[in-house]
PDB file of N, CA and C in Angstrom:
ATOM      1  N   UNK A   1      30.503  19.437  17.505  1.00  0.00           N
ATOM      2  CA  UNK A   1      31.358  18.576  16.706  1.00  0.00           C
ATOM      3  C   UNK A   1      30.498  17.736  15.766  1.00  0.00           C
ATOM      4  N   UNK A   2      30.784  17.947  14.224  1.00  0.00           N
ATOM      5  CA  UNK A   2      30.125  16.779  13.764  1.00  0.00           C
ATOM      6  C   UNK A   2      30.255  15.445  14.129  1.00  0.00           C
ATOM      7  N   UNK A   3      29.195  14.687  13.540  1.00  0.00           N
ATOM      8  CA  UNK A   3      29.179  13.383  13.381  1.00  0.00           C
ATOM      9  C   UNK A   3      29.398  12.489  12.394  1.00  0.00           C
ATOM     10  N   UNK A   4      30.175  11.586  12.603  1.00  0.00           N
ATOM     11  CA  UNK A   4      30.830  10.607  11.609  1.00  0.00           C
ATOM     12  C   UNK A   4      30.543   9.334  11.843  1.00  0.00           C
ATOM     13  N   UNK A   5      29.885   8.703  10.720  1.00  0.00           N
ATOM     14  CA  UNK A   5      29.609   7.078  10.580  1.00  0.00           C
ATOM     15  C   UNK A   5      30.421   6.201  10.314  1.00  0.00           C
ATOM     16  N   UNK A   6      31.295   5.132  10.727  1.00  0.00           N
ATOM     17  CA  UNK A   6      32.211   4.174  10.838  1.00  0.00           C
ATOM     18  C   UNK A   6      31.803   3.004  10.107  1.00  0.00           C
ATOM     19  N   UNK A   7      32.058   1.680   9.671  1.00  0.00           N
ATOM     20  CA  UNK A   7      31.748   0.799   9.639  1.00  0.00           C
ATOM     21  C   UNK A   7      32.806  -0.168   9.950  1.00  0.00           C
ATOM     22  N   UNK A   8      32.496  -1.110  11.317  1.00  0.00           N
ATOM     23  CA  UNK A   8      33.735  -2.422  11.577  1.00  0.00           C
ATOM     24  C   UNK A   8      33.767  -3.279  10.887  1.00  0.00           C
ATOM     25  N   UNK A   9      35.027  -3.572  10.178  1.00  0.00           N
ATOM     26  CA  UNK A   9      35.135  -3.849   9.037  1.00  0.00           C
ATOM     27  C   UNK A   9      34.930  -5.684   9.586  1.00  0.00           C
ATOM     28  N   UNK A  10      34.952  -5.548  11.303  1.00  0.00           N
ATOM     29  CA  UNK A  10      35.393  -7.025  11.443  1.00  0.00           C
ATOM     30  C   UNK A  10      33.589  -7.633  11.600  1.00  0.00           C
ATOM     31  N   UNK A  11      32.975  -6.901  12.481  1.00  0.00           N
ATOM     32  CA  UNK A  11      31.516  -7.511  12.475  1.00  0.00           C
ATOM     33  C   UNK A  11      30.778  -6.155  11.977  1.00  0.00           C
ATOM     34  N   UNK A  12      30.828  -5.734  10.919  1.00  0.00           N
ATOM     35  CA  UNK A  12      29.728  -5.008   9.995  1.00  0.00           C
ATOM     36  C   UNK A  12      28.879  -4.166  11.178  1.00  0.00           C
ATOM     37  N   UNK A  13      29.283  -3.350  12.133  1.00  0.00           N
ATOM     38  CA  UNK A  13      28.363  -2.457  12.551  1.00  0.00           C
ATOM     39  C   UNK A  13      28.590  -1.527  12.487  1.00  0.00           C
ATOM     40  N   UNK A  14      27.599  -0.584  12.524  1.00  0.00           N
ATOM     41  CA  UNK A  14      27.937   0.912  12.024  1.00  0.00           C
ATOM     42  C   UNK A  14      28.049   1.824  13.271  1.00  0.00           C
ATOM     43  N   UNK A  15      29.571   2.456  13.677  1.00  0.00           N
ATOM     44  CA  UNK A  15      29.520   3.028  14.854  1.00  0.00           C
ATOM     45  C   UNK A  15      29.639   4.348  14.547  1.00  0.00           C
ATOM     46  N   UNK A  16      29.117   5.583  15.622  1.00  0.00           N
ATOM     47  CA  UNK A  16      29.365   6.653  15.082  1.00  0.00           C
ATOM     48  C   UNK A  16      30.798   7.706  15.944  1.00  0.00           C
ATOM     49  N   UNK A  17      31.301   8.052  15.624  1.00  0.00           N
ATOM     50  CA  UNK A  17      32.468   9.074  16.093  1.00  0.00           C
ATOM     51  C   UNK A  17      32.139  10.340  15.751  1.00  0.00           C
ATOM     52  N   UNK A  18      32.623  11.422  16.898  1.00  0.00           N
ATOM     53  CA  UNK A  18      32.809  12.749  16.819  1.00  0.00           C
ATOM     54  C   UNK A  18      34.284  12.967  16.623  1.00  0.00           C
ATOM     55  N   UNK A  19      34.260  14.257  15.500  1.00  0.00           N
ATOM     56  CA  UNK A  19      35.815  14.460  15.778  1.00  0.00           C
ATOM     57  C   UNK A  19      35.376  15.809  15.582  1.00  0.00           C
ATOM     58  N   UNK A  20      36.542  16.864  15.532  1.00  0.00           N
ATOM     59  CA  UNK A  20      36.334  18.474  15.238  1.00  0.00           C
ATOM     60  C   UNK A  20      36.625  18.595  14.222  1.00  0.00           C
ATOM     61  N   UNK A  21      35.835  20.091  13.265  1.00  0.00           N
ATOM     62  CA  UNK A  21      36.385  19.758  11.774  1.00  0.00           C
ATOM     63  C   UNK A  21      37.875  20.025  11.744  1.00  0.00           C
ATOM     64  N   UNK A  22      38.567  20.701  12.557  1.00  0.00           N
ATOM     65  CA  UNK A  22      39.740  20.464  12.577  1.00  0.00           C
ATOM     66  C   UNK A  22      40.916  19.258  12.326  1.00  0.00           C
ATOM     67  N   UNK A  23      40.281  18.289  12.548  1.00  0.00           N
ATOM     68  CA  UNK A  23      40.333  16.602  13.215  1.00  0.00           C
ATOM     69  C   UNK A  23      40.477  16.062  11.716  1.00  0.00           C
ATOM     70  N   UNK A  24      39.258  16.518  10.953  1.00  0.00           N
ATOM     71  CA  UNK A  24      38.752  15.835  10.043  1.00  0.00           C
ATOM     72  C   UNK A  24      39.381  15.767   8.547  1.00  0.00           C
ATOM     73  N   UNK A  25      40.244  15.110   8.346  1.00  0.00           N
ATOM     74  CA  UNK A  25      41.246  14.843   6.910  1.00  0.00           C
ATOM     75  C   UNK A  25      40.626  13.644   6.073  1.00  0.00           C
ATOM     76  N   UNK A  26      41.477  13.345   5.314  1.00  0.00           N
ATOM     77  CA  UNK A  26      41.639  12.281   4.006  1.00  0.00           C
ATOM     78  C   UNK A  26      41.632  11.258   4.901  1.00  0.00           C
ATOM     79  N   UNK A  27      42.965  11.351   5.642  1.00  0.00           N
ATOM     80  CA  UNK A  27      43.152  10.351   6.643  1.00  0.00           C
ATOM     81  C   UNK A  27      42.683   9.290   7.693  1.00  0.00           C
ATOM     82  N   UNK A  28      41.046  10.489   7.711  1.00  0.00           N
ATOM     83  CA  UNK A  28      40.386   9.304   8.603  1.00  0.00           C
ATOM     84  C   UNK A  28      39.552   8.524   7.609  1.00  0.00           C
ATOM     85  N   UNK A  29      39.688   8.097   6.312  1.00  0.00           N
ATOM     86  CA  UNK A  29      38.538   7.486   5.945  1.00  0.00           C
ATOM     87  C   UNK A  29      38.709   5.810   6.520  1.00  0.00           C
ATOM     88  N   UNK A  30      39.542   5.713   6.636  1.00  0.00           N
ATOM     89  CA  UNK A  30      40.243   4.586   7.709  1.00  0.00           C
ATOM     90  C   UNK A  30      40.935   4.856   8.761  1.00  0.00           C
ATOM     91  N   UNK A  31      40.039   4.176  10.212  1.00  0.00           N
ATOM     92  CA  UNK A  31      40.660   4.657  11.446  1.00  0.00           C
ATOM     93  C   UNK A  31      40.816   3.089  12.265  1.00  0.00           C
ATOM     94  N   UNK A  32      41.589   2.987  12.819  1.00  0.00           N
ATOM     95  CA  UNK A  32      42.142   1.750  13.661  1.00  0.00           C
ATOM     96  C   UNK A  32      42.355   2.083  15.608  1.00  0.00           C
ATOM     97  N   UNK A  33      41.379   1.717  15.787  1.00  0.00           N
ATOM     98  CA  UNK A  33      41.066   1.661  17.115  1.00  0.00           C
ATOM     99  C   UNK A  33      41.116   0.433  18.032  1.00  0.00           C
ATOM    100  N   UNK A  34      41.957  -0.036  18.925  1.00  0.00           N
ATOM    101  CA  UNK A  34      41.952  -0.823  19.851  1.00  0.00           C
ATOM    102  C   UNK A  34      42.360  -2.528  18.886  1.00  0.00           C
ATOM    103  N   UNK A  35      43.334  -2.366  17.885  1.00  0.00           N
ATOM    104  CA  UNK A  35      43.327  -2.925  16.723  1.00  0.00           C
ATOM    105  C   UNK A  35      42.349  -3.646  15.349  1.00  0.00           C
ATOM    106  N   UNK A  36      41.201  -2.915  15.779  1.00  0.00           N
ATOM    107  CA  UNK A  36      40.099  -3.011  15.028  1.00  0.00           C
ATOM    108  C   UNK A  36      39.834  -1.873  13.515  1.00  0.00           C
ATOM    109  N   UNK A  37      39.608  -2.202  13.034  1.00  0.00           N
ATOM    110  CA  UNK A  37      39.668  -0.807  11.682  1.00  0.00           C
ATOM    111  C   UNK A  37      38.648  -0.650  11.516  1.00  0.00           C
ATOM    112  N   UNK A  38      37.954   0.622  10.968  1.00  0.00           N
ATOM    113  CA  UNK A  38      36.702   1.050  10.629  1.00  0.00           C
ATOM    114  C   UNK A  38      36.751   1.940   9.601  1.00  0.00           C
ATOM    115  N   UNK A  39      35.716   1.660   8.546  1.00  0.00           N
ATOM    116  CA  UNK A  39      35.929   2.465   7.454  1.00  0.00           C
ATOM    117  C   UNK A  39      34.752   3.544   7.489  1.00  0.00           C
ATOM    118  N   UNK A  40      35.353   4.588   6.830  1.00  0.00           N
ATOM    119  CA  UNK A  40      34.246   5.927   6.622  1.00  0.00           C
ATOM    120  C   UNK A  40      32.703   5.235   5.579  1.00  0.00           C
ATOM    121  N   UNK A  41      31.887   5.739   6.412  1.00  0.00           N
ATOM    122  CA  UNK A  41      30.061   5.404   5.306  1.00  0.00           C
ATOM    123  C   UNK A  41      29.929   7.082   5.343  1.00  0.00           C
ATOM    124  N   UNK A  42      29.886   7.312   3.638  1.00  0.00           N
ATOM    125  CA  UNK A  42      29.303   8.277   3.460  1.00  0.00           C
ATOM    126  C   UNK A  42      27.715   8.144   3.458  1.00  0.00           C
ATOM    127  N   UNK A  43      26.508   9.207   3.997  1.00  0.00           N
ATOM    128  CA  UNK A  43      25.336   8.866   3.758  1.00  0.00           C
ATOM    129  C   UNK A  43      25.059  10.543   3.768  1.00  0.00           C
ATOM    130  N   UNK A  44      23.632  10.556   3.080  1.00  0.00           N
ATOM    131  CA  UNK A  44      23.029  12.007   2.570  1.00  0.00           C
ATOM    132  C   UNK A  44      22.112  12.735   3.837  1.00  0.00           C
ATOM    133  N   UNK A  45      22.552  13.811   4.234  1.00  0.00           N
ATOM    134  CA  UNK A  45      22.219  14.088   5.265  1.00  0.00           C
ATOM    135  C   UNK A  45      20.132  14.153   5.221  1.00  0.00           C
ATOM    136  N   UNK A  46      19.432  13.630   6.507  1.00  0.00           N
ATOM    137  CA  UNK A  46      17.974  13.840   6.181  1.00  0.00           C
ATOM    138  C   UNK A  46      17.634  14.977   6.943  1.00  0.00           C
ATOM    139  N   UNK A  47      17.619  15.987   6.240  1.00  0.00           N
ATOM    140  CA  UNK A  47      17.250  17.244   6.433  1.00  0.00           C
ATOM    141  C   UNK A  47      15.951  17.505   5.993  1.00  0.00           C
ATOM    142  N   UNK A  48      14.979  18.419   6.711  1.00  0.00           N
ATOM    143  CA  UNK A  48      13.513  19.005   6.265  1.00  0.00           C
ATOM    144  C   UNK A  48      13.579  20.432   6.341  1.00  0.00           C
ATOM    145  N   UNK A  49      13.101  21.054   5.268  1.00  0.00           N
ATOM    146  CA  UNK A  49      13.074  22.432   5.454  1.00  0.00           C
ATOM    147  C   UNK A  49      11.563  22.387   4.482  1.00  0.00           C
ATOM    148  N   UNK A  50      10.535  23.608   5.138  1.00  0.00           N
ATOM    149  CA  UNK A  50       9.605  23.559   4.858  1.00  0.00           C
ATOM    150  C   UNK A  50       8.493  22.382   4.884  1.00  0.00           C
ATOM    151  N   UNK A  51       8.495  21.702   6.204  1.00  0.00           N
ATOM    152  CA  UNK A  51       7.995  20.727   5.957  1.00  0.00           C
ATOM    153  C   UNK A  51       6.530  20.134   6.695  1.00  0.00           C
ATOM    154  N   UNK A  52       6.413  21.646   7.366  1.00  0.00           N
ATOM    155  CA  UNK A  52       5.133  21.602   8.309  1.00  0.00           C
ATOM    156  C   UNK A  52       4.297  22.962   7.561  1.00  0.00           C
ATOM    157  N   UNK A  53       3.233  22.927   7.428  1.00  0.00           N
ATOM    158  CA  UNK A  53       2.698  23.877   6.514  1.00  0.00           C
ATOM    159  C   UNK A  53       0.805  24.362   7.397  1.00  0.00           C
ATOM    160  N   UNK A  54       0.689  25.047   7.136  1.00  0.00           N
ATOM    161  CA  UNK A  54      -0.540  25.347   7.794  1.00  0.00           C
ATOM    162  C   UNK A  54      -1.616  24.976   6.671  1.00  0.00           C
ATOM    163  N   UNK A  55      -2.495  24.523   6.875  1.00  0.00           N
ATOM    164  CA  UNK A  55      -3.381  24.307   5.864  1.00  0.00           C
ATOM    165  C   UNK A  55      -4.200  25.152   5.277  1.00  0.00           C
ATOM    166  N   UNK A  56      -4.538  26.123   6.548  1.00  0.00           N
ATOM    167  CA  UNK A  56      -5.563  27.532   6.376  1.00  0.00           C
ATOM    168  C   UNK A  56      -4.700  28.642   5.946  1.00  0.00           C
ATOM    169  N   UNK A  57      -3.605  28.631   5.367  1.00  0.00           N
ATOM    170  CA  UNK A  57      -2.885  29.235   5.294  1.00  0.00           C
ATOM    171  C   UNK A  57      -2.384  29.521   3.916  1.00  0.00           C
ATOM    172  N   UNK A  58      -2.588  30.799   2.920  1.00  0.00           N
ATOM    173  CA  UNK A  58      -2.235  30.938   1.421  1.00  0.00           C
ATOM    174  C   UNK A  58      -1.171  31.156   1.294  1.00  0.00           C
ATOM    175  N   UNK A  59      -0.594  32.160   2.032  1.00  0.00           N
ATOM    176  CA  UNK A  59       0.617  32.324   1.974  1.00  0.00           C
ATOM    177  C   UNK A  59       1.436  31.168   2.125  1.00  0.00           C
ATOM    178  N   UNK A  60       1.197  30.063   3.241  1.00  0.00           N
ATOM    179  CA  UNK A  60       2.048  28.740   2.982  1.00  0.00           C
ATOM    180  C   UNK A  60       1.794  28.038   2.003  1.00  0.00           C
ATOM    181  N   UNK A  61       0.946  27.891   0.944  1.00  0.00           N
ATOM    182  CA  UNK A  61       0.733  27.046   0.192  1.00  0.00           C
ATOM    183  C   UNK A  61       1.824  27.616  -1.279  1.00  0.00           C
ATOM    184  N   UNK A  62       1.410  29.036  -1.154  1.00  0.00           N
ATOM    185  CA  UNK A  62       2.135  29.916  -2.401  1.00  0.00           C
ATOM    186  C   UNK A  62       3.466  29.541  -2.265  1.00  0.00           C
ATOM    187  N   UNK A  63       4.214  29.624  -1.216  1.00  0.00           N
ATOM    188  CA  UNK A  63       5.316  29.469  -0.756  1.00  0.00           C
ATOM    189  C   UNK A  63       5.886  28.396  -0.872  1.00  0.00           C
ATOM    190  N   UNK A  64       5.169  27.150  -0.660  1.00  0.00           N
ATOM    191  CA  UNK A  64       5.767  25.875  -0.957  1.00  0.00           C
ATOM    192  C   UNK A  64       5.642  25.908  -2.483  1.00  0.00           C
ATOM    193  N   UNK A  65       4.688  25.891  -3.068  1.00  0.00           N
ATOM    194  CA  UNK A  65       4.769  25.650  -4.308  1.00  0.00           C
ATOM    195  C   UNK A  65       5.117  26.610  -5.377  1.00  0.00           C
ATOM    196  N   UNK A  66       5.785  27.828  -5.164  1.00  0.00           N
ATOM    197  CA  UNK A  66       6.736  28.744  -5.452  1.00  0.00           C
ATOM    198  C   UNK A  66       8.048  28.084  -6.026  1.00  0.00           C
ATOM    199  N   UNK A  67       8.597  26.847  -6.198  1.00  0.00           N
ATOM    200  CA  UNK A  67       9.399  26.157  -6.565  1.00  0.00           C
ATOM    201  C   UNK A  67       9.752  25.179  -7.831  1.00  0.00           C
ATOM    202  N   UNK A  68      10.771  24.868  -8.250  1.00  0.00           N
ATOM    203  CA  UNK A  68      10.643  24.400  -9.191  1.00  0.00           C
ATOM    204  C   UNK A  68       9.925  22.886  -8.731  1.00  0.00           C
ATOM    205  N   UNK A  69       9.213  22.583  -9.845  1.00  0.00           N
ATOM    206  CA  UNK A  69       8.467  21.272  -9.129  1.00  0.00           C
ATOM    207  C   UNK A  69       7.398  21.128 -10.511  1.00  0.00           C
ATOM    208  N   UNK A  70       6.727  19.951 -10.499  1.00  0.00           N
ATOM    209  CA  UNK A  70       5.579  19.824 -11.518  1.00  0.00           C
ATOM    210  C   UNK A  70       3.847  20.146 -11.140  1.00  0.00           C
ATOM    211  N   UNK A  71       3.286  20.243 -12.210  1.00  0.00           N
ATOM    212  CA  UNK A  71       1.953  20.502 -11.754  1.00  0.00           C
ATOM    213  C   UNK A  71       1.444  18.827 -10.742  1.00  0.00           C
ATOM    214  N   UNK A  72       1.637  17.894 -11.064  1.00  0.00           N
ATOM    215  CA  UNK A  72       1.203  16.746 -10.472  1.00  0.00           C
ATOM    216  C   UNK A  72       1.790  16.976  -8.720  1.00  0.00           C
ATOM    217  N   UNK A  73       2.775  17.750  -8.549  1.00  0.00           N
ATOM    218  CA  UNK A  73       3.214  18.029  -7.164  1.00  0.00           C
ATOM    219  C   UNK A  73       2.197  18.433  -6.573  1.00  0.00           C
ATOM    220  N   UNK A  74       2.196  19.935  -7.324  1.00  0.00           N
ATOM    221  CA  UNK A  74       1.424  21.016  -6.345  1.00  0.00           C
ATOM    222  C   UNK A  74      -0.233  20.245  -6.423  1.00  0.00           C
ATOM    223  N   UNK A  75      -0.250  19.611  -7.425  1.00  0.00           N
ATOM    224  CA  UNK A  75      -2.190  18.852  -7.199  1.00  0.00           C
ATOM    225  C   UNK A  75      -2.016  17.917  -5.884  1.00  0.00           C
ATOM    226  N   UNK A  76      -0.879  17.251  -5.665  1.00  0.00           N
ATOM    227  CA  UNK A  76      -0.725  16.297  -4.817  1.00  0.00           C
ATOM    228  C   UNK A  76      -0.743  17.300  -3.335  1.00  0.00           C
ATOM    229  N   UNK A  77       0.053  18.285  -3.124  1.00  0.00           N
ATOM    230  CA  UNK A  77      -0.021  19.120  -2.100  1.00  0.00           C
ATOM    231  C   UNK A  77      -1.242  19.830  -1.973  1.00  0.00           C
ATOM    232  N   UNK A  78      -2.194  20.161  -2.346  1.00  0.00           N
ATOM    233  CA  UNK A  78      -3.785  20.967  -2.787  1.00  0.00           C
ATOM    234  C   UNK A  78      -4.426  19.950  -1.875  1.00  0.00           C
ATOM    235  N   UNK A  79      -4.362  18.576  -2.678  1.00  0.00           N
ATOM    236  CA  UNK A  79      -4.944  17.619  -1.810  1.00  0.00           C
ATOM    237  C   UNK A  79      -4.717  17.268  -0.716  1.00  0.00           C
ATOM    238  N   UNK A  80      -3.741  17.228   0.104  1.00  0.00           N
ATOM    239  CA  UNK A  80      -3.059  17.295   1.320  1.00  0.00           C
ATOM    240  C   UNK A  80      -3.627  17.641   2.180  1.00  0.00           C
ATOM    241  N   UNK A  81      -3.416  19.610   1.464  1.00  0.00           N
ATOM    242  CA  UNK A  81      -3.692  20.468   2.695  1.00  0.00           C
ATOM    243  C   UNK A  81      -5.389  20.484   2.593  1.00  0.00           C
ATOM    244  N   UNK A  82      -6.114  20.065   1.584  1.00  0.00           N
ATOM    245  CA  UNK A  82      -7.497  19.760   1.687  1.00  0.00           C
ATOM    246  C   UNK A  82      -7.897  18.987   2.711  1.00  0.00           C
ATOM    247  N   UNK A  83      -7.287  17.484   2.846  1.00  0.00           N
ATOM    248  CA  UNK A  83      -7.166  16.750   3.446  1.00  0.00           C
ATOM    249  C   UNK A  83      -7.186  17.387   5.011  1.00  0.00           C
ATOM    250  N   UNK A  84      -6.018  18.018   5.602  1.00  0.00           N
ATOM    251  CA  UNK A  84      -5.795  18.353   6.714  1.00  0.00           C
ATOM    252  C   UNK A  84      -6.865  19.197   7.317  1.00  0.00           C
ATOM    253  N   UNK A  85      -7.319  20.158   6.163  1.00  0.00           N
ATOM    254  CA  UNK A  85      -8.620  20.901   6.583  1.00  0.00           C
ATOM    255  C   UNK A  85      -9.314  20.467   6.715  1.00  0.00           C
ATOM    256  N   UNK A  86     -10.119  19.306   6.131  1.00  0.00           N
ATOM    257  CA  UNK A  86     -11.529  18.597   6.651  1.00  0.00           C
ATOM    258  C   UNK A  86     -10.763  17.700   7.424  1.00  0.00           C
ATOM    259  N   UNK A  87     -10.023  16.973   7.935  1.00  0.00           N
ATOM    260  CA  UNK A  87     -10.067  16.997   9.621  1.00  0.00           C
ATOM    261  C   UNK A  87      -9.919  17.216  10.781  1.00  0.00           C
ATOM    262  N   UNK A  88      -9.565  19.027  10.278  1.00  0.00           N
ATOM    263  CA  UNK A  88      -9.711  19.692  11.710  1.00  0.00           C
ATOM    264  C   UNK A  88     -10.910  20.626  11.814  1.00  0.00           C
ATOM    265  N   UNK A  89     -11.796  20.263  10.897  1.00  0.00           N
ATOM    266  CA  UNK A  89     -13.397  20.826  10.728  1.00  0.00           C
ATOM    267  C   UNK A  89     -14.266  20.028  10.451  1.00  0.00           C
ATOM    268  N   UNK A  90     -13.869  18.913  11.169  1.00  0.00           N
ATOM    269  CA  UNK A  90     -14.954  17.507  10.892  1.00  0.00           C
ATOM    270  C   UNK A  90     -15.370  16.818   9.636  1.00  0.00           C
ATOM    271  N   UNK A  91     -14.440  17.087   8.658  1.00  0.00           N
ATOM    272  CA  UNK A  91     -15.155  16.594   7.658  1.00  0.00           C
ATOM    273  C   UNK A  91     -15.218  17.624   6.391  1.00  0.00           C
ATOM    274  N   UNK A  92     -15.202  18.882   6.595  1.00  0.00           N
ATOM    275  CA  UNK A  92     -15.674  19.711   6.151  1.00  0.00           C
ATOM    276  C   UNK A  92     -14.315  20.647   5.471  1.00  0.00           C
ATOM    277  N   UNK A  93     -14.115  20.935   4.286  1.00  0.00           N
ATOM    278  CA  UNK A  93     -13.126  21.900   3.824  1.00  0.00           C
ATOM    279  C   UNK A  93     -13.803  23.270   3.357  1.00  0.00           C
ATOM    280  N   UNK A  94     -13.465  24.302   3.858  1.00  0.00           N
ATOM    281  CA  UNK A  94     -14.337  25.634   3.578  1.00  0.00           C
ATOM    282  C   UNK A  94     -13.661  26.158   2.295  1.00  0.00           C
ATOM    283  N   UNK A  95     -12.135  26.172   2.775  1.00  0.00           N
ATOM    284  CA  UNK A  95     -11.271  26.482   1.628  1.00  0.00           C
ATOM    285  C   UNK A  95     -11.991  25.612  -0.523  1.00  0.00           C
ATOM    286  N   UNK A  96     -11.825  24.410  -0.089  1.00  0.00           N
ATOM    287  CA  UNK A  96     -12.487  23.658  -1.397  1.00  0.00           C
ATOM    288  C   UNK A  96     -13.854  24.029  -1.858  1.00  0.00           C
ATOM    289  N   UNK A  97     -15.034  24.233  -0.584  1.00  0.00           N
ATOM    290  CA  UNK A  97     -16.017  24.201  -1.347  1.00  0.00           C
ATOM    291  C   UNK A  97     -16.243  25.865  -1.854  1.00  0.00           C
ATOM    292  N   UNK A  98     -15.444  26.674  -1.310  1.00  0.00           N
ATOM    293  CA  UNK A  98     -15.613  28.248  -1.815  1.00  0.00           C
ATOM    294  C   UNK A  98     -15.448  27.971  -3.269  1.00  0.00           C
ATOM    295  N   UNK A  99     -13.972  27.224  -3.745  1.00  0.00           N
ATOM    296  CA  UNK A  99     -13.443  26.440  -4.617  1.00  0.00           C
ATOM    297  C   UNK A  99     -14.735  26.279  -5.673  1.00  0.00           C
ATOM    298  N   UNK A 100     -15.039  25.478  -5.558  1.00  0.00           N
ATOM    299  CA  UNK A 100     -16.091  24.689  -6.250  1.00  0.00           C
ATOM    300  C   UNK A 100     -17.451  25.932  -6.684  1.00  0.00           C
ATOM    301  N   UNK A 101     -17.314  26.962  -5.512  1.00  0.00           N
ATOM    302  CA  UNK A 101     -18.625  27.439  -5.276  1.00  0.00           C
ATOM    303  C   UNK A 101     -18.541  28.447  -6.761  1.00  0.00           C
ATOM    304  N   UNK A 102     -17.231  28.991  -6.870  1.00  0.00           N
ATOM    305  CA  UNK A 102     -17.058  29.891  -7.498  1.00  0.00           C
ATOM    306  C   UNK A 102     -17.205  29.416  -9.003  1.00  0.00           C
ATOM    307  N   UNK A 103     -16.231  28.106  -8.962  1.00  0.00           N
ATOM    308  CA  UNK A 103     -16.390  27.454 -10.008  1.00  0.00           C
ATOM    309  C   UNK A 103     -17.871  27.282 -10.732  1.00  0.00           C
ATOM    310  N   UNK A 104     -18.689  26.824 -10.438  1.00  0.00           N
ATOM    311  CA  UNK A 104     -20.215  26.716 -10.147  1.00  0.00           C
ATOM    312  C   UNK A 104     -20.927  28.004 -10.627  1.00  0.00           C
ATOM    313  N   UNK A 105     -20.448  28.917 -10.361  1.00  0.00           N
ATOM    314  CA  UNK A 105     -21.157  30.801 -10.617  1.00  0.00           C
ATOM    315  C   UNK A 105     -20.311  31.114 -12.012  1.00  0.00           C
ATOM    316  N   UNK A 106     -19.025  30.924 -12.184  1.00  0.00           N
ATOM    317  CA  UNK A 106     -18.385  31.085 -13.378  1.00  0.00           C
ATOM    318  C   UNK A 106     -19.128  29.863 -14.456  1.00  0.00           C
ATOM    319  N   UNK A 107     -19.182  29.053 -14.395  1.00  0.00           N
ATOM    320  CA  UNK A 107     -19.890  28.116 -15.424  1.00  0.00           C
ATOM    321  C   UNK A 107     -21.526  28.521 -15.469  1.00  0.00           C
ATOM    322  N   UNK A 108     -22.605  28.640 -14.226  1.00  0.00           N
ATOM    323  CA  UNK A 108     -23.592  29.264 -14.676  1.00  0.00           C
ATOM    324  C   UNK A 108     -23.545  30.636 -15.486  1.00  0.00           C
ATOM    325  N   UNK A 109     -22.798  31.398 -15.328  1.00  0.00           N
ATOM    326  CA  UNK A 109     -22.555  32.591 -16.170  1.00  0.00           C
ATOM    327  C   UNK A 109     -22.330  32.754 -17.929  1.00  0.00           C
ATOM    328  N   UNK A 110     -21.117  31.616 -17.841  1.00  0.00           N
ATOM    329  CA  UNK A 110     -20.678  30.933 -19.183  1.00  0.00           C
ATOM    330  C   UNK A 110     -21.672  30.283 -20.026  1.00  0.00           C
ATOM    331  N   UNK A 111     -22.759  29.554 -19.398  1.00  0.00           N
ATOM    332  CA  UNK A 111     -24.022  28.737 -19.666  1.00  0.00           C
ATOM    333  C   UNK A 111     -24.995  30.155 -20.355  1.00  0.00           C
ATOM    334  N   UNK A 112     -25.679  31.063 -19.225  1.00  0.00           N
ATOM    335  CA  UNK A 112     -26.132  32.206 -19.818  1.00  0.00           C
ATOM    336  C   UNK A 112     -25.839  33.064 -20.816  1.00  0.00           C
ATOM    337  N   UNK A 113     -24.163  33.486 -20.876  1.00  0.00           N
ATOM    338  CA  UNK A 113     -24.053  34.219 -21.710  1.00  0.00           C
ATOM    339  C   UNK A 113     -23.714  32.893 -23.395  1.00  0.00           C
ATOM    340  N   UNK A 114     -23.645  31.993 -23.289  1.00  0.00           N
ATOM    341  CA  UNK A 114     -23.804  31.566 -24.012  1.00  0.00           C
ATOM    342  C   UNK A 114     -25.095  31.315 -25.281  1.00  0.00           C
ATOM    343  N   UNK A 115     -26.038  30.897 -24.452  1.00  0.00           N
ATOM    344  CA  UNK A 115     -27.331  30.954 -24.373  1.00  0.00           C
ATOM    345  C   UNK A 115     -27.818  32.275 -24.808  1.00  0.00           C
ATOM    346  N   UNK A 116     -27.605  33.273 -24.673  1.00  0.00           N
ATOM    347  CA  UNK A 116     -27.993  34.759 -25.113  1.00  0.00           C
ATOM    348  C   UNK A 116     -27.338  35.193 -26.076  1.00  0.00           C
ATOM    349  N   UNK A 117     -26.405  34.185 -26.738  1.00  0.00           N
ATOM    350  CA  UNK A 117     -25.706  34.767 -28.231  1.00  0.00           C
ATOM    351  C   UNK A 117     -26.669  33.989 -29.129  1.00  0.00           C
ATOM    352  N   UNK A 118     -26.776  32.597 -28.917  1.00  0.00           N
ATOM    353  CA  UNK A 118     -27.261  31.649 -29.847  1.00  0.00           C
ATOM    354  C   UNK A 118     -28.841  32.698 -29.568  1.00  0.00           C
ATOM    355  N   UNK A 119     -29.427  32.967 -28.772  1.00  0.00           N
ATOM    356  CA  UNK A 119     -30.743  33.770 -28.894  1.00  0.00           C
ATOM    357  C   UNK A 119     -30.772  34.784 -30.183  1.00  0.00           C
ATOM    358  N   UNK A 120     -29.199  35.946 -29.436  1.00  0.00           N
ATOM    359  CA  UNK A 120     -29.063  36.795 -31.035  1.00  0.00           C
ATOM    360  C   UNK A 120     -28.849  36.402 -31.880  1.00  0.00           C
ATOM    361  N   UNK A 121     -28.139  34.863 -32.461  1.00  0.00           N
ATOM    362  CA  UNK A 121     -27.782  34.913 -33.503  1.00  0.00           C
ATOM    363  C   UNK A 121     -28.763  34.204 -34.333  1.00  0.00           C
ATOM    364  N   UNK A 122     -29.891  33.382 -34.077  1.00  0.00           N
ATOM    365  CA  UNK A 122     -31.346  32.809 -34.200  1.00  0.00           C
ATOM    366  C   UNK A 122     -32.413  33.845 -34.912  1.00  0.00           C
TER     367      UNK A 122
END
């Protein structure tokens, strides 16, 4: 049976009621119990989906950020799951510094072949 939030209209507390959706009309947005009245509180349900993620994990990362969303998200989530990895490896992210490592071999490369045009063109 769902759950339904009340509010007593006489001392402001918020009680909750089950009814069946059967139960459930226009009618109850005001219900009178034991001559007390209570009015319906709508509120937005707090639901999580996707909300535990593996850190060592590409396929979870692709997956979360597979969505509509901004680049400042997915940098904010990168960092996260960076985060989570160096502290369940002491400190240490393997995933980032491969990161970096590669980065590092692509720019020495870029540096050389750079360097070997200005040679030919000299």
């Amino acid at each position: 049976m769902p759950e339904y939030s009340y509010l007593n209209l006489v001392n402001n507390q918020i009680v909750t009621k089950f009814f069946k959706m059967s139960e459930m009309d226009a009618s109850k947005e005001i219900i009178e119990e034991n001559g007390v009245k209570y009015k319906r509180v709508y509120v937005n349900p707090n639901m999580g989906i996707d909300t535990i993620l593996d850190p060592f994990s590409p396929q979870d990362f692709i997956r979360k950020t597979n969505k509509p969303g901004t680049l400042g998200g997915m940098s904010d989530l990168s960092a996260e799951m960076s985060k989570r990895r160096a502290d369940k490896n002491g400190g240490y992210d393997e995933v980032r510094e491969k990161f970096f490592m590669i980065i590092k071999q692509r720019m020495a490369k870029n540096i050389i072949l750079e360097n070997k045009k200005r040679l030919v063109k000299s």
